[in-house]
Protein backbone atom coordinates (compact mmCIF):
# COMPACT_ATOMS: atom_id res chain seq x y z
CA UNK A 1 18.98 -48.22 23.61
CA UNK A 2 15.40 -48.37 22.35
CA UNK A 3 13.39 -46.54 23.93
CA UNK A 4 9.86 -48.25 25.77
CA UNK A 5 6.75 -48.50 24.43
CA UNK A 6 3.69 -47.63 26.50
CA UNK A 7 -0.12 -47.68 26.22
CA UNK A 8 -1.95 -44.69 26.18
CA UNK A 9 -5.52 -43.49 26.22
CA UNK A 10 -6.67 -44.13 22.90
CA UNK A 11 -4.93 -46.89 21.66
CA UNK A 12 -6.55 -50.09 20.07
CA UNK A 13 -7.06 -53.00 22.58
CA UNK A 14 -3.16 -54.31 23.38
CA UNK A 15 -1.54 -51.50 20.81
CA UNK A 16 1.37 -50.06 22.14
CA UNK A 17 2.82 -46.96 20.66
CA UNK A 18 6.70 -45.89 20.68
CA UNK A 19 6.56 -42.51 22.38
CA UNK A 20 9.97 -41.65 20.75
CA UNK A 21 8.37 -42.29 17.12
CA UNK A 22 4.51 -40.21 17.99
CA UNK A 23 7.16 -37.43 19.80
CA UNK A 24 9.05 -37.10 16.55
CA UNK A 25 5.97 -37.20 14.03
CA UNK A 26 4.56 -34.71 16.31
CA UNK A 27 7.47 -32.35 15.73
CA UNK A 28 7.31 -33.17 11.95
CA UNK A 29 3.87 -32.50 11.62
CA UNK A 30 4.37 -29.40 13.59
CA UNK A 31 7.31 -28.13 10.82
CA UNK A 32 5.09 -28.84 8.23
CA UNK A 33 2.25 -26.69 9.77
CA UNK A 34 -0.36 -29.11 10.89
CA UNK A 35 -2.02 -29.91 13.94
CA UNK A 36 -0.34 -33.21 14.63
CA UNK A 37 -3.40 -35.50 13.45
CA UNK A 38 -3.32 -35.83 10.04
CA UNK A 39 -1.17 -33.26 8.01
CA UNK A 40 -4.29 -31.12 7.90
CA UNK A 41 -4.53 -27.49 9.39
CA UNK A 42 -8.38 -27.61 9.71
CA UNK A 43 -10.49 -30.36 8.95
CA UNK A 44 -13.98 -28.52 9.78
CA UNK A 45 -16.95 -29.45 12.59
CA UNK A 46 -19.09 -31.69 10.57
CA UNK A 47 -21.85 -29.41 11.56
CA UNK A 48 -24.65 -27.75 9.19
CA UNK A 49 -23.57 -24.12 9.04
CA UNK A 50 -21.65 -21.78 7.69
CA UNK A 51 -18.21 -22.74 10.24
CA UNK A 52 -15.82 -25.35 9.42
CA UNK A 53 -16.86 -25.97 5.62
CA UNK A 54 -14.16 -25.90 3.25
CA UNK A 55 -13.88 -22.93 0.38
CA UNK A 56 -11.46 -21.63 -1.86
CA UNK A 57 -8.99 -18.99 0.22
CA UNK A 58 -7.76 -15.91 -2.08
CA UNK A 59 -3.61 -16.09 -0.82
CA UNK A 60 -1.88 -12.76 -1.16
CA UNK A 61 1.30 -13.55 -4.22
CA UNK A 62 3.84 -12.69 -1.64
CA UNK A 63 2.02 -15.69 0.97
CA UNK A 64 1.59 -18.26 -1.53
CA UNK A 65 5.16 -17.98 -2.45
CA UNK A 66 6.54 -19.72 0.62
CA UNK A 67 4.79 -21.18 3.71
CA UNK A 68 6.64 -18.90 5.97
CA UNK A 69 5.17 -15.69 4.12
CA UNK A 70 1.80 -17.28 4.45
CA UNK A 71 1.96 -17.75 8.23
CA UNK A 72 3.21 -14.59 8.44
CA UNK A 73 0.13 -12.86 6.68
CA UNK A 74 -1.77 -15.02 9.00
CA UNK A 75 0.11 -14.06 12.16
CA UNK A 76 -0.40 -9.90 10.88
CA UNK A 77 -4.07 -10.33 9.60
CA UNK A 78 -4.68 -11.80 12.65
CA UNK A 79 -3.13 -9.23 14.87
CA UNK A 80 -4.63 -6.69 13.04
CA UNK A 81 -8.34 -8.13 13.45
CA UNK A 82 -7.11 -8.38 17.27
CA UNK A 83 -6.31 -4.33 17.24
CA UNK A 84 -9.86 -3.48 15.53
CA UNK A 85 -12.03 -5.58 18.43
CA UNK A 86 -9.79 -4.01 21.01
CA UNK A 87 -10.91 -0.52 19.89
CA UNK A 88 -14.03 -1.52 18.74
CA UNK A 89 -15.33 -2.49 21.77
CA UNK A 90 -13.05 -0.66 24.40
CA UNK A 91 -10.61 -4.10 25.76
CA UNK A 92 -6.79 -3.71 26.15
CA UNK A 93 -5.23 -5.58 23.49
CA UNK A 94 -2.74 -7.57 25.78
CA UNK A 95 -5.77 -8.77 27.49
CA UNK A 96 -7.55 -10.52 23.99
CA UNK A 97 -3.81 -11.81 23.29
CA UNK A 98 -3.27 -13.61 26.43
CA UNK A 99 -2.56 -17.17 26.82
CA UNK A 100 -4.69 -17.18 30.19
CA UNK A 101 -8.43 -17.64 30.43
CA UNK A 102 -9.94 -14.42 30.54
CA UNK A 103 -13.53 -12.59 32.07
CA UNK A 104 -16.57 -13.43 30.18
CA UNK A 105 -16.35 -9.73 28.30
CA UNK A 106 -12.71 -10.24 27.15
CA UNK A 107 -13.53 -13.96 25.91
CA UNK A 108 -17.02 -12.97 23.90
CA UNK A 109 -14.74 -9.87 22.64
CA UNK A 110 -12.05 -12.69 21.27
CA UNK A 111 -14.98 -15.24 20.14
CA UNK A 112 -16.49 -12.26 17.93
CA UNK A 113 -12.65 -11.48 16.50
CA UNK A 114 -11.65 -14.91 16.10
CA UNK A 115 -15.39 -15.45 14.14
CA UNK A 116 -14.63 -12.52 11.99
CA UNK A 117 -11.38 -13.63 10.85
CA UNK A 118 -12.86 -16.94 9.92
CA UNK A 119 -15.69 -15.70 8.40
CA UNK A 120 -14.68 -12.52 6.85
CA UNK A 121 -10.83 -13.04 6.20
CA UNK A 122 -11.42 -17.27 4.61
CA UNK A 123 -8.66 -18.16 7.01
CA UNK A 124 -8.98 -21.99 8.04
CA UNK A 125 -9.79 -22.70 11.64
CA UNK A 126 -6.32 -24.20 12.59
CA UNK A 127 -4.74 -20.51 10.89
CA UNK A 128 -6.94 -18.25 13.05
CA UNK A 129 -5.71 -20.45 16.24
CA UNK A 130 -2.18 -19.71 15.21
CA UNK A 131 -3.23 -16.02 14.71
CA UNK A 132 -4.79 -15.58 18.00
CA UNK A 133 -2.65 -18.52 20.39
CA UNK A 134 -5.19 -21.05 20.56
CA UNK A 135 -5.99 -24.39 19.34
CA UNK A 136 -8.10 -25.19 16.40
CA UNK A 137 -11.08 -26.79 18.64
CA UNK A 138 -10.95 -23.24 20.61
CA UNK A 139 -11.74 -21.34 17.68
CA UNK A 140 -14.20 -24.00 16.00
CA UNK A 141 -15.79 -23.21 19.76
CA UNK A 142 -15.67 -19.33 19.54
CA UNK A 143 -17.30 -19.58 16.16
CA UNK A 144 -20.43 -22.10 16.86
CA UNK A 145 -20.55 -19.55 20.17
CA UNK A 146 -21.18 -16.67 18.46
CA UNK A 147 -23.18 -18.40 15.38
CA UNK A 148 -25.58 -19.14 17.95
CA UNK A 149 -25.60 -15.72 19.96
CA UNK A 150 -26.41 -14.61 16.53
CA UNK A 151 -30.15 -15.11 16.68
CA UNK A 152 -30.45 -12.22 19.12
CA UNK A 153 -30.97 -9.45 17.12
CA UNK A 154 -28.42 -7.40 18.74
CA UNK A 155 -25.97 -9.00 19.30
CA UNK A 156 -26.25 -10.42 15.23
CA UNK A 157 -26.22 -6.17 14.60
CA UNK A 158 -23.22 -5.90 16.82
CA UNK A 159 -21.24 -8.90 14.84
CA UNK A 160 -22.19 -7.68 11.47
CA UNK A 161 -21.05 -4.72 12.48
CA UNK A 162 -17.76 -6.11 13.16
CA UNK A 163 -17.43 -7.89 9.91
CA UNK A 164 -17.95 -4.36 8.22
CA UNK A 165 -15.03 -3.18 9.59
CA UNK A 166 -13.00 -6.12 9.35
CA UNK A 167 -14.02 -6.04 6.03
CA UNK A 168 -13.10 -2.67 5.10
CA UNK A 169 -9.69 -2.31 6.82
CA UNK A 170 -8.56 -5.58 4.72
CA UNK A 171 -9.88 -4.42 1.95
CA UNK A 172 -12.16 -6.92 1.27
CA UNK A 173 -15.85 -6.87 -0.25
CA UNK A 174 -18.40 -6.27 2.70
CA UNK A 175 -21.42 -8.20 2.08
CA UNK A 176 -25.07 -6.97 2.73
């Protein structure tokens, strides 16, 4: 039996859509690592600034030699970067991994991790979201959020601060 087709929100005028067929290319897409719209992981904000642009990512050997490696340096960088905010600025760890919305101080504390692993780390938008159990769009959020809390002097000190350390414990060139 086929199955029926429906309209949704967002279809052209009188388009219907199989749900069976956008279900199963949702899966595939899914396997194959993207975020169900076009194949792509991250396809940036479209806004001037240093978020969302594209640039060369340096890929450990043993993550560029299968995508399941790769997500799992992801998934570890990505934990890691969780366990440096959560002692950096005194938050229980389970609290910055939750699924759940969180206090304004636990969120900012995520924002500024989820910033420096985009930032500091090169990892795409949609690979930090898999890192920390969000969507793409969250972290493309976090990261214009704390771009623009950057023009406070503090807070930027507090954030570059951050990156410092990020930078150091992955052993990667801390710029300044």
């Amino acid at each position: 039996m086929r199955a029926a087709k429906v309209k949704w929100r967002g279809a052209r005028s009188g388009e219907e859509k199989d749900p069976a067929r956008r279900d199963g290319q949702l899966r595939a897409d899914a396997e194959k690592g993207g975020n169900g719209t076009d194949g792509r992981a991250d396809s940036g904000s479209g806004r001037s600034g240093g978020v969302g642009k594209s640039r060369p990512r340096a890929v450990p050997a043993a993550a560029a030699a299968s995508p399941d490696a790769a997500r799992d340096h992801v998934l570890a960088a990505c934990e890691g970067v969780i366990d440096i905010a959560a002692i950096l600025f005194n938050v229980s760890g389970k609290d910055l991994r939750s699924p759940r919305r969180s206090t304004l101080a636990v969120s900012r504390v995520r924002q500024i991790a989820m910033y420096a692993a985009h930032v500091r780390l090169g990892f795409t938008m949609g690979e930090v979201g898999l890192g920390f159990g969000r969507d793409r769009t969250t972290v493309l959020h976090a990261c214009h959020q704390i771009e623009d809390l950057r023009e406070d002097e503090e807070f930027d000190d507090i954030v570059a601060r951050v990156e410092q350390v990020i930078a150091v414990a992955f052993g990667k060139r801390a710029q300044d």
